[in-house]
N, C-alpha and C. Protein backbone atom coordinates (compact mmCIF):
# COMPACT_ATOMS: atom_id res chain seq x y z
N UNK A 1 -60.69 19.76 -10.01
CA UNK A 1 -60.44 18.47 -10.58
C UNK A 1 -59.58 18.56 -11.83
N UNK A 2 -59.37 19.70 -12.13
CA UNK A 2 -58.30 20.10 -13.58
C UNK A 2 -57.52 19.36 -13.38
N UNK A 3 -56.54 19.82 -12.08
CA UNK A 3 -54.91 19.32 -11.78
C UNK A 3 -54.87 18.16 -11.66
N UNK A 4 -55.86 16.89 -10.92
CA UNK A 4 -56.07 16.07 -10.88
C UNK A 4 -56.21 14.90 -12.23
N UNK A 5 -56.94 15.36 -13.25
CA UNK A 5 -56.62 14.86 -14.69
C UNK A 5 -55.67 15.03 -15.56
N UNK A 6 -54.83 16.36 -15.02
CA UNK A 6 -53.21 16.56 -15.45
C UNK A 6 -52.60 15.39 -14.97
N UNK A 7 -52.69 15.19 -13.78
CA UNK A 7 -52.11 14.54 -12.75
C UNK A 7 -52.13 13.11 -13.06
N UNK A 8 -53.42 12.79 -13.92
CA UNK A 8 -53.47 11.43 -14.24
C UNK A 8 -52.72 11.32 -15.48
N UNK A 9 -53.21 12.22 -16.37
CA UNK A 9 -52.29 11.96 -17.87
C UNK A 9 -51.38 11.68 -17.69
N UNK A 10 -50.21 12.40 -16.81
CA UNK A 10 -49.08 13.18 -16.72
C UNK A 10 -48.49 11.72 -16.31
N UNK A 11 -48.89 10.94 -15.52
CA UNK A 11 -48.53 9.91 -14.99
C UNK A 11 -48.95 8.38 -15.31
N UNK A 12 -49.76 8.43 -16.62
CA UNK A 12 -50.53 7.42 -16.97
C UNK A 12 -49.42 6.93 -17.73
N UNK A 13 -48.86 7.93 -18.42
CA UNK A 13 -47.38 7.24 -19.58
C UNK A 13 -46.38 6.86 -18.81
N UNK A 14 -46.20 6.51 -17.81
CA UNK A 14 -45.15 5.98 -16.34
C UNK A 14 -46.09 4.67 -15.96
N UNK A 15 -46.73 4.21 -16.44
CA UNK A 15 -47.47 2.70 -15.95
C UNK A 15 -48.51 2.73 -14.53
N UNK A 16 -48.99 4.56 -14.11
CA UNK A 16 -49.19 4.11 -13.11
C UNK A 16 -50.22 5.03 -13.31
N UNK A 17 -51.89 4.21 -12.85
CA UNK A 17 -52.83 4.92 -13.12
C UNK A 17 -53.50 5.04 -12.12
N UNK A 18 -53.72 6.79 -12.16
CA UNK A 18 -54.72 7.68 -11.20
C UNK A 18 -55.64 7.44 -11.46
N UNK A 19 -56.59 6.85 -10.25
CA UNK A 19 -57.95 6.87 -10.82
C UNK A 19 -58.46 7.91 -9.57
N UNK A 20 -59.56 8.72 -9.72
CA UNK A 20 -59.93 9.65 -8.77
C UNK A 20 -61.14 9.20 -7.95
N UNK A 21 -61.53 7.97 -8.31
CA UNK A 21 -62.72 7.06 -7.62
C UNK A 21 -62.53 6.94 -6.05
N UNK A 22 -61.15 6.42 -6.13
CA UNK A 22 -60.62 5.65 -4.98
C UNK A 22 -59.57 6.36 -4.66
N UNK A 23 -60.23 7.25 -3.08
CA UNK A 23 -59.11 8.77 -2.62
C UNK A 23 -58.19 7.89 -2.06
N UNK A 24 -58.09 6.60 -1.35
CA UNK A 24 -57.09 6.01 -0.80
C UNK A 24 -56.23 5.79 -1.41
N UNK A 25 -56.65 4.96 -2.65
CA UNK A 25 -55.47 4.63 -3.86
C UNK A 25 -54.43 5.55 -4.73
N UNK A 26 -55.47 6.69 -4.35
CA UNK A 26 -54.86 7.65 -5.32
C UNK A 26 -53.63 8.38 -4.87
N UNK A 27 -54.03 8.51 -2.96
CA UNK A 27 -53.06 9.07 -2.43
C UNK A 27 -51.96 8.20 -2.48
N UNK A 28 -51.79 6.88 -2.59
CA UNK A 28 -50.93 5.66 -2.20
C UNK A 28 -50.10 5.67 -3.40
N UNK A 29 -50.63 6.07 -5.01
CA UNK A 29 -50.14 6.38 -5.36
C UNK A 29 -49.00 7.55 -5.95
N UNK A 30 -49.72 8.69 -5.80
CA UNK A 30 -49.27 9.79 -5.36
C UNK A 30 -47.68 9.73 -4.37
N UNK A 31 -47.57 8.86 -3.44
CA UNK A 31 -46.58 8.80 -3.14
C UNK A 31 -45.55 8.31 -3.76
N UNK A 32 -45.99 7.01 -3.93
CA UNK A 32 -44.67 6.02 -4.51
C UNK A 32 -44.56 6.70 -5.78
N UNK A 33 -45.36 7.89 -6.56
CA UNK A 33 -44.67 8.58 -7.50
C UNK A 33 -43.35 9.47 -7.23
N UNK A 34 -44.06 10.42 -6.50
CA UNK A 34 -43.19 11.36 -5.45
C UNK A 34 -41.84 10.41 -4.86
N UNK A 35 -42.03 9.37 -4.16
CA UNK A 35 -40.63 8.65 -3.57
C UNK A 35 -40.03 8.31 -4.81
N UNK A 36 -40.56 8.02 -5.78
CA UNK A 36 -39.46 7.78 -6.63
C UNK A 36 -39.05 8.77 -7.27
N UNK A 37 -39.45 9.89 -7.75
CA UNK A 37 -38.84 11.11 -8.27
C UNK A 37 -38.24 11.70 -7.48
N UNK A 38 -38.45 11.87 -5.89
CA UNK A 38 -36.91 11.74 -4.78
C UNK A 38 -35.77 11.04 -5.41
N UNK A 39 -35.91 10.02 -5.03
CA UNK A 39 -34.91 8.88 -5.69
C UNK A 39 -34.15 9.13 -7.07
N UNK A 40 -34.88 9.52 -7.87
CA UNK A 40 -34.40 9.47 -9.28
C UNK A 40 -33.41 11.06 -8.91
N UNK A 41 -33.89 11.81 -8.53
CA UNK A 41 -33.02 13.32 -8.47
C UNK A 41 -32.08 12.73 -7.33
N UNK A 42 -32.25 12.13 -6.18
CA UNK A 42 -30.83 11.87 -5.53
C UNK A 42 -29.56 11.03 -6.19
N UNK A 43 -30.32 10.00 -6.89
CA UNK A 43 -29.33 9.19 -8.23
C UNK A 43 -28.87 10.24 -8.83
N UNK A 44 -29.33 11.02 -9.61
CA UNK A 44 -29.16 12.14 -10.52
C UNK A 44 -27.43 12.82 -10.24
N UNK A 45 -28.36 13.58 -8.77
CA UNK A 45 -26.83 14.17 -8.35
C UNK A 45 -25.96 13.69 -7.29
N UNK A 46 -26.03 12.45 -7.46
CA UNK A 46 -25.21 11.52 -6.29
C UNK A 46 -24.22 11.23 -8.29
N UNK A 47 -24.75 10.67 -9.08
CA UNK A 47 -23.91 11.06 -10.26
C UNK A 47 -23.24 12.23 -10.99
N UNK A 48 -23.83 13.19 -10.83
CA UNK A 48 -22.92 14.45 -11.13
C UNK A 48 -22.13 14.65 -10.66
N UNK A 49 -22.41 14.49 -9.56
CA UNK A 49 -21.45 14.81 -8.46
C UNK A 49 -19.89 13.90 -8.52
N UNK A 50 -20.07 12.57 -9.22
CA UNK A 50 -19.20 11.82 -9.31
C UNK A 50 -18.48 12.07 -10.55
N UNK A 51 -19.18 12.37 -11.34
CA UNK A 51 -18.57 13.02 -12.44
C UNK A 51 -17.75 14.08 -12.69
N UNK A 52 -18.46 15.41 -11.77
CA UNK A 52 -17.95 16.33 -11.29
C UNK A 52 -16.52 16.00 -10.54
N UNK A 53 -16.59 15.13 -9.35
CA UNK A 53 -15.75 14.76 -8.95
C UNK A 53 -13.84 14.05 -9.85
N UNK A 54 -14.71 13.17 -10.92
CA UNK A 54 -13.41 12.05 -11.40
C UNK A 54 -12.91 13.21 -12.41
N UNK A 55 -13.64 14.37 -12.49
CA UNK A 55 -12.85 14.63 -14.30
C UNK A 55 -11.84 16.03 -13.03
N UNK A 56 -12.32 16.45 -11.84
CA UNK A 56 -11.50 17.18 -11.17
C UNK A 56 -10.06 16.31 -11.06
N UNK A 57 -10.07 15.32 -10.43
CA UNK A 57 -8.85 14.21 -10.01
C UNK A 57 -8.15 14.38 -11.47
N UNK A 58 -9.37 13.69 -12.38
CA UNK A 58 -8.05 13.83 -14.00
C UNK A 58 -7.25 14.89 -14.42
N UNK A 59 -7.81 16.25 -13.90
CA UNK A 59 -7.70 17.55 -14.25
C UNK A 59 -6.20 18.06 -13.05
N UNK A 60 -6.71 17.65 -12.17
CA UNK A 60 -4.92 17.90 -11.07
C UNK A 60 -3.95 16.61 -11.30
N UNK A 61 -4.17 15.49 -11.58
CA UNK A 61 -3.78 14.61 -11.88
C UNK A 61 -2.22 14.80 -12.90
N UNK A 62 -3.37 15.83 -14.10
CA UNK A 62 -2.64 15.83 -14.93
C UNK A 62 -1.76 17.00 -14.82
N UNK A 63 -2.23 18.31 -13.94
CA UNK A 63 -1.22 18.65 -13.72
C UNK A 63 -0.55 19.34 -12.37
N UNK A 64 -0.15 17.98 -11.94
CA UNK A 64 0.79 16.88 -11.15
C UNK A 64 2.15 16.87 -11.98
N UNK A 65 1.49 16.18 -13.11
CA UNK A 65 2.63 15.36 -14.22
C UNK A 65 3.26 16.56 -14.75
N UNK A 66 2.37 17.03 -15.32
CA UNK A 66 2.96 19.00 -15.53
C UNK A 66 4.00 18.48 -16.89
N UNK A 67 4.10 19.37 -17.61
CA UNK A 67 4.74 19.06 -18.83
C UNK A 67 6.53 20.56 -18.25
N UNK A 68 5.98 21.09 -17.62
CA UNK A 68 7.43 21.91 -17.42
C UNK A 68 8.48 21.64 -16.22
N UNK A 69 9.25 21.40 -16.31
CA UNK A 69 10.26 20.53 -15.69
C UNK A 69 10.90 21.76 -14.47
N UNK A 70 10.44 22.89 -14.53
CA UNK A 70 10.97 24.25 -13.52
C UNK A 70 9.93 23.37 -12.34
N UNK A 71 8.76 23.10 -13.00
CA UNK A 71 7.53 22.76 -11.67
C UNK A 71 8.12 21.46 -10.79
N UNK A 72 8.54 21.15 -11.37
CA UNK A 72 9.43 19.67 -10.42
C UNK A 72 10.38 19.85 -9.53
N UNK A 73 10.19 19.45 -8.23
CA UNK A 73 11.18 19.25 -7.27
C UNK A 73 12.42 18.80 -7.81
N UNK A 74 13.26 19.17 -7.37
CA UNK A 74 14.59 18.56 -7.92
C UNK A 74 15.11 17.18 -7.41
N UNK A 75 15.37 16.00 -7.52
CA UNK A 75 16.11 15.36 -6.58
C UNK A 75 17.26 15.00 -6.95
N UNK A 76 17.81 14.05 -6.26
CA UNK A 76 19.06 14.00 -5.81
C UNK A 76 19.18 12.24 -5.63
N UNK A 77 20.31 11.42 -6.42
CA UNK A 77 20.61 10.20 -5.90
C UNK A 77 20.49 9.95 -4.86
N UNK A 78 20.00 8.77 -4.42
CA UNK A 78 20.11 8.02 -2.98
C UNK A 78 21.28 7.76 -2.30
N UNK A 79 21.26 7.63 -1.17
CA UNK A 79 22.97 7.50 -0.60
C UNK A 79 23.63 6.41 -1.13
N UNK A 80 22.88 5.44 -0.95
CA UNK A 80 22.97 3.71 -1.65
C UNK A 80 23.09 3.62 -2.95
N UNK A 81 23.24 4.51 -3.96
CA UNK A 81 23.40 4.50 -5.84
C UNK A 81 24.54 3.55 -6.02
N UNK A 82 25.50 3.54 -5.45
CA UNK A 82 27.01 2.80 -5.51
C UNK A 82 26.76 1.33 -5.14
N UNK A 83 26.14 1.59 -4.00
CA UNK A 83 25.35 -0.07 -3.48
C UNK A 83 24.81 -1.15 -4.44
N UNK A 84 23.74 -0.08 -5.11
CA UNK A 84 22.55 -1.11 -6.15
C UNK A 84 23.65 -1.07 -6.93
N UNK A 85 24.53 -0.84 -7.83
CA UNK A 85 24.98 -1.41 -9.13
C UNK A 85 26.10 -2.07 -8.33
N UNK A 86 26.61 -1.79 -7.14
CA UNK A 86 27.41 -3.15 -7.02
C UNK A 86 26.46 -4.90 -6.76
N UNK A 87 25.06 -4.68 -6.16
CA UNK A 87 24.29 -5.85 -5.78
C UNK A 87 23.85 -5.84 -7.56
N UNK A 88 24.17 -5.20 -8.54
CA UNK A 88 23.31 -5.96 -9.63
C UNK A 88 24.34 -7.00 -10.05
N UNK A 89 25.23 -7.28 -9.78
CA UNK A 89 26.67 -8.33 -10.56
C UNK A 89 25.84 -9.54 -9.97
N UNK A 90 26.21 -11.02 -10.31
CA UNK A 90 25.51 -11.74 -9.39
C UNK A 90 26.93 -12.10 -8.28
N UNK A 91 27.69 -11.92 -8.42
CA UNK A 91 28.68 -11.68 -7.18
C UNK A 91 28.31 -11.77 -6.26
N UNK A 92 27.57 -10.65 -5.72
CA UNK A 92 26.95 -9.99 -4.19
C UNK A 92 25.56 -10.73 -3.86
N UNK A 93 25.62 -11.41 -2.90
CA UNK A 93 24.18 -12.35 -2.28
C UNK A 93 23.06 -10.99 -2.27
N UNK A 94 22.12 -10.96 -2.57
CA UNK A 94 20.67 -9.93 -2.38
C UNK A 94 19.94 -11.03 -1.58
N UNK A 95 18.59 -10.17 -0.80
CA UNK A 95 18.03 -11.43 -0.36
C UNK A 95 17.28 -12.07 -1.47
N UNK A 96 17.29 -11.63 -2.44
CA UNK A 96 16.52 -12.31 -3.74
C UNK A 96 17.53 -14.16 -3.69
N UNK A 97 18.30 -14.02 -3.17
CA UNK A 97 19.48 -15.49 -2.92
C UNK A 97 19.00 -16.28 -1.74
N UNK A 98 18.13 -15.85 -1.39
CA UNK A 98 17.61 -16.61 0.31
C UNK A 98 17.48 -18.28 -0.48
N UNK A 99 17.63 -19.30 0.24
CA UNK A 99 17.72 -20.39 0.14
C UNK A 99 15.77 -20.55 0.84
N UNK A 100 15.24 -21.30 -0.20
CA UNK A 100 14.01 -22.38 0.60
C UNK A 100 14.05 -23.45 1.00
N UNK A 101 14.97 -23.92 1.27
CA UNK A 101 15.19 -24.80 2.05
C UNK A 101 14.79 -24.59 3.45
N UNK A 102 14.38 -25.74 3.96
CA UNK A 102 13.72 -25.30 5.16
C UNK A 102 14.86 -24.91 6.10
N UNK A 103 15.98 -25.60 6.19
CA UNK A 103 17.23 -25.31 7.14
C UNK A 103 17.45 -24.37 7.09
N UNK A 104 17.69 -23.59 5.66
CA UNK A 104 18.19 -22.55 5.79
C UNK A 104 16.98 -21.27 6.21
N UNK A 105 15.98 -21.82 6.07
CA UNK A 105 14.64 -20.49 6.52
C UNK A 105 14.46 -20.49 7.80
N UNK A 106 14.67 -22.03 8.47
CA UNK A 106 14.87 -21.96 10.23
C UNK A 106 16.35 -20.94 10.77
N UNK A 107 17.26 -21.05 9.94
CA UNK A 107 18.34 -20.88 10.36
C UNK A 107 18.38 -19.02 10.23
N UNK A 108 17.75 -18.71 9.22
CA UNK A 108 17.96 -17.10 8.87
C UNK A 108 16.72 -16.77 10.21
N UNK A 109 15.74 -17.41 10.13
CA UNK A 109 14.56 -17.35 11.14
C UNK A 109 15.26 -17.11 12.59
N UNK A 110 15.91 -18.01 12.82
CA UNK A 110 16.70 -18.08 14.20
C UNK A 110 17.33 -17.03 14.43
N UNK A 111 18.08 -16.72 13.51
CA UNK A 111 19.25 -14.78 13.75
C UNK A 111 18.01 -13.62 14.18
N UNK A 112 17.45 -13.64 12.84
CA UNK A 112 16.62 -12.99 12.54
C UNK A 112 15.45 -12.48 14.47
N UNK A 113 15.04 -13.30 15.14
CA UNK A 113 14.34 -13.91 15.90
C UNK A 113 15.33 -12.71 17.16
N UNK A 114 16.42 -13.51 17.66
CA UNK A 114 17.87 -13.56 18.04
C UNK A 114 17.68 -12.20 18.15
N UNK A 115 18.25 -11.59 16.66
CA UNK A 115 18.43 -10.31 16.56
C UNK A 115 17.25 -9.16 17.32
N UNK A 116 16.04 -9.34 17.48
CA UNK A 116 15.11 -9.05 17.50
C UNK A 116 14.85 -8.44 18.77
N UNK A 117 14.93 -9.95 19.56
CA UNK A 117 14.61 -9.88 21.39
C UNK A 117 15.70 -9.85 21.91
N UNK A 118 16.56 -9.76 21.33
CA UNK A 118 18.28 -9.38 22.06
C UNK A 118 18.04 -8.53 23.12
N UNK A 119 18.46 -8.46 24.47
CA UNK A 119 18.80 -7.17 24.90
C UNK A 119 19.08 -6.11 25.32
N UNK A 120 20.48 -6.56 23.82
CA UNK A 120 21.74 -5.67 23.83
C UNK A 120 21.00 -4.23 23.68
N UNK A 121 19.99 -4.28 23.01
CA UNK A 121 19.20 -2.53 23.18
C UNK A 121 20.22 -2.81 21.59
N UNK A 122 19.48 -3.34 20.23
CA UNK A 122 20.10 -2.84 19.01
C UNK A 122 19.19 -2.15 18.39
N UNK A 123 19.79 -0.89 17.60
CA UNK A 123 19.15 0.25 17.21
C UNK A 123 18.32 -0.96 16.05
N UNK A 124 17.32 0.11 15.29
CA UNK A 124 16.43 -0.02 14.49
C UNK A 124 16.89 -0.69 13.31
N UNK A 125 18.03 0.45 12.94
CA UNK A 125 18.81 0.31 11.47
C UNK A 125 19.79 -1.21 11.58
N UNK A 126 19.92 -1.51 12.59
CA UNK A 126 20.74 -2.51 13.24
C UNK A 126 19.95 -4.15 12.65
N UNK A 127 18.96 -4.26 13.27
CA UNK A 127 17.68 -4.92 13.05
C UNK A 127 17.02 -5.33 11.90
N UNK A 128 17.02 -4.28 11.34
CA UNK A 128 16.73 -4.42 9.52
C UNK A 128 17.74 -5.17 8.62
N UNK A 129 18.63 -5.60 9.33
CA UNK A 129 19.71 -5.79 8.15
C UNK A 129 19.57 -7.15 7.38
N UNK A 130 19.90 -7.28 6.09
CA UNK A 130 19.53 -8.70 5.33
C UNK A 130 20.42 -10.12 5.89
N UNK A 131 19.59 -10.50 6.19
CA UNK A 131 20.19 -12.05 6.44
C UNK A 131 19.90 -13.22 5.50
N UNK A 132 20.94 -13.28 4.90
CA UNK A 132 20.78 -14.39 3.86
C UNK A 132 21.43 -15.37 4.07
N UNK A 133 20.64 -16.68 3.81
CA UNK A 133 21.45 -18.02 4.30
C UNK A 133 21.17 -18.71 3.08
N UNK A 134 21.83 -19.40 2.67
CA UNK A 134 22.09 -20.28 1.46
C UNK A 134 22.81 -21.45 1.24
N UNK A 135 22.61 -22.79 1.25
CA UNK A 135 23.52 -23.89 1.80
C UNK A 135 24.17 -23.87 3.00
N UNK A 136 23.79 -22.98 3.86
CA UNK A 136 24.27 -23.16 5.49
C UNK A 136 24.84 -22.20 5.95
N UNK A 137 25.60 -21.43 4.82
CA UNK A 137 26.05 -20.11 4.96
C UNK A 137 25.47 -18.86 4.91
N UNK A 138 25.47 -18.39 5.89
CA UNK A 138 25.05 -16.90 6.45
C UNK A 138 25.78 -15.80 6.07
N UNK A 139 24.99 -14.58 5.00
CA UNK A 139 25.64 -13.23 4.74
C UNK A 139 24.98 -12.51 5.32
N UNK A 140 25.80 -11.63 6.62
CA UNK A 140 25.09 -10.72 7.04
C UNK A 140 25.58 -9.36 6.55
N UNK A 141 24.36 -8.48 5.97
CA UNK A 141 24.44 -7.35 4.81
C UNK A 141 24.04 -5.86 5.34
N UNK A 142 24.51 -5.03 5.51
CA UNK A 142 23.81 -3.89 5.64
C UNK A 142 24.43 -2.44 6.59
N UNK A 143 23.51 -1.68 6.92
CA UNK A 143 24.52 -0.89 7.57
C UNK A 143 24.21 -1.34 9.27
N UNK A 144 24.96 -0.51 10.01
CA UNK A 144 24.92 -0.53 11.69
C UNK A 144 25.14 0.59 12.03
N UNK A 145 24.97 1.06 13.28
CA UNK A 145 25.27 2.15 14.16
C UNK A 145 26.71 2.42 14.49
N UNK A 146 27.07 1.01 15.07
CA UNK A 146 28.24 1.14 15.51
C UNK A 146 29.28 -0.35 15.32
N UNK A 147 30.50 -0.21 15.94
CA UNK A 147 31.18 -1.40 15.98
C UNK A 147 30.45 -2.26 16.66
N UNK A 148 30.28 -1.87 17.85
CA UNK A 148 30.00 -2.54 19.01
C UNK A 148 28.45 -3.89 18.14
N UNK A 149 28.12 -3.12 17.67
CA UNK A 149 26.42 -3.25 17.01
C UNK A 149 27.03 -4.72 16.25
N UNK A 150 27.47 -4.45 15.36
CA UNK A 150 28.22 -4.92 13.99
C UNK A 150 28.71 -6.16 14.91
N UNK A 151 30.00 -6.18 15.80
CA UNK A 151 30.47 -7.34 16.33
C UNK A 151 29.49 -8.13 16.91
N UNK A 152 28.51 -7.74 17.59
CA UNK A 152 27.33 -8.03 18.46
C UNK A 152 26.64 -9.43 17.37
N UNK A 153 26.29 -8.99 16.45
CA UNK A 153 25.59 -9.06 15.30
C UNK A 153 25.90 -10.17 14.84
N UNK A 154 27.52 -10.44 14.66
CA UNK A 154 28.25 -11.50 13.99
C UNK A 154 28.35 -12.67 15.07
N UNK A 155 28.62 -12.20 16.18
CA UNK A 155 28.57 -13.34 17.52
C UNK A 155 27.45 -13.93 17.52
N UNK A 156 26.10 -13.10 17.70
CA UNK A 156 24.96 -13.62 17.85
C UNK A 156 24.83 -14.93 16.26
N UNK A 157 24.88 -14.46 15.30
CA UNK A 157 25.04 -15.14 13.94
C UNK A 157 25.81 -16.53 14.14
N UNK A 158 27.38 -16.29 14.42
CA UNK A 158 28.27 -17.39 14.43
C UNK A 158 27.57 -18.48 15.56
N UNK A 159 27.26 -17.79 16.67
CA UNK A 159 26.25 -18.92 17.84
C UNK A 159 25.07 -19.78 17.29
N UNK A 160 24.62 -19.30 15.49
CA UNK A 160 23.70 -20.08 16.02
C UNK A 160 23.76 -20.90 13.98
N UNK A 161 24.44 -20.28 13.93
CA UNK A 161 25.04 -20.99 12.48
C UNK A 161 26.39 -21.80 12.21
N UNK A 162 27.21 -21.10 13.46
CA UNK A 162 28.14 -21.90 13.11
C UNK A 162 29.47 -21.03 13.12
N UNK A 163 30.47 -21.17 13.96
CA UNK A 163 31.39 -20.03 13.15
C UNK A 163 32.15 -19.79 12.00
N UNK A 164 32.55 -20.97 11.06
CA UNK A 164 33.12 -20.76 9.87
C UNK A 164 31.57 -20.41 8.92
N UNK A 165 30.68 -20.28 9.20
CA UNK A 165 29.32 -19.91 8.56
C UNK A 165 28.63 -19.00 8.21
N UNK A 166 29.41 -18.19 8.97
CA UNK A 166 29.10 -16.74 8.67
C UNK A 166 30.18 -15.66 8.01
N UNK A 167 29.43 -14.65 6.70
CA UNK A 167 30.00 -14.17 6.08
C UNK A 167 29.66 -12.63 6.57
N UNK A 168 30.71 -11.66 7.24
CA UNK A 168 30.18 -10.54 7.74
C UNK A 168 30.43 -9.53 6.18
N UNK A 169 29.03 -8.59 5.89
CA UNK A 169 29.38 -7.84 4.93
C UNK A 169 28.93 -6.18 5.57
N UNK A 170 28.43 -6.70 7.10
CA UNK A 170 28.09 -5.08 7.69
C UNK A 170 28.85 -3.86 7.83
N UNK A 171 28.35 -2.68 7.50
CA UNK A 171 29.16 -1.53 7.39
C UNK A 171 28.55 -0.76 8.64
N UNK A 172 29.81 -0.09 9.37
CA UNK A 172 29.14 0.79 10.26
C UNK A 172 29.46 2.13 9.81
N UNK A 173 27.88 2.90 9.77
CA UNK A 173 27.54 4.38 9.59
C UNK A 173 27.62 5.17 10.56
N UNK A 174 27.67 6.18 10.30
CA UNK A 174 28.04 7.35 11.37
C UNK A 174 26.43 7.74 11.88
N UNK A 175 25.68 7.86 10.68
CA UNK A 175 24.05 8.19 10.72
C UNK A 175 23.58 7.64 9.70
N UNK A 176 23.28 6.46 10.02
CA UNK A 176 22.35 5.05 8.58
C UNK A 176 20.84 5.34 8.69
């Protein structure tokens, strides 16, 4: 009965009192002590563990960033560098110029659409290209595969905008 009055002290300052009268109660308690000191050690290191975890991430994180510039891949301008500072003038339509007008969102919608289920069989890079419409007028922007692509492109456009309506600005690439 020693361990048993340990057992009560030990647990009386936790709100929960052993009495040794009542073997049912005692065992009933006995548990929900035990389940919760499970509990409290799985909290425990379900948190270390997270801790452990975030200060690792901060720790490669930081060197990622690396303070010596040998550790860095080298790169290299984009093919398009010449492109973006010619689209920063406001000169050059971006689609940042798209008209909300509804005409003109049906109308870029319609190429756009057109372009899509065509099929002429148009490559990928073909497909992507910016269509901007703005008061009725259509700039079609970007690269192509080929001529064939490019003329394709402008027919389909002029059919459904108009032919003085369209502004061709497509370039054909060798490999876009």
């Amino acid at each position: 009965m020693i361990w048993a009055s340990r057992f009560s002290e030990h647990f009386s300052h936790a709100g929960l009192h052993v009495g040794t009268s009542a073997k049912g109660n005692h065992n009933e308690q006995i548990k929900i002590i035990m389940k919760r000191k499970i509990q409290y050690a799985a909290l425990t290191a379900c948190l270390a563990l997270l801790v452990v975890g975030c200060k690792d991430k901060l720790n490669s994180s930081n060197d990622a960033a690396g303070t010596a510039p040998e550790s860095k891949a080298t790169t290299t301008d984009a093919d398009n560098s010449a492109k973006n500072v010619r689209d920063r003038d406001d000169a050059t339509l971006t689609s940042g110029d798209q008209s909300n007008t509804a005409a003109d969102r049906d109308t870029t919608q319609k190429i756009r659409k057109a372009l899509v289920i065509d099929a002429s069989g148009y490559s990928a890079t073909a497909k992507n290209i910016k269509i901007i419409t703005a008061d009725g007028k259509v700039t079609l922007r970007g690269p192509v595969k080929s001529e064939a692509e490019k003329s394709g492109i402008v027919t389909l456009a002029k059919g459904i905008a108009g032919d003085g309506n369209v502004e061709d600005q497509l370039e054909v690439k060798a490999n876009p």
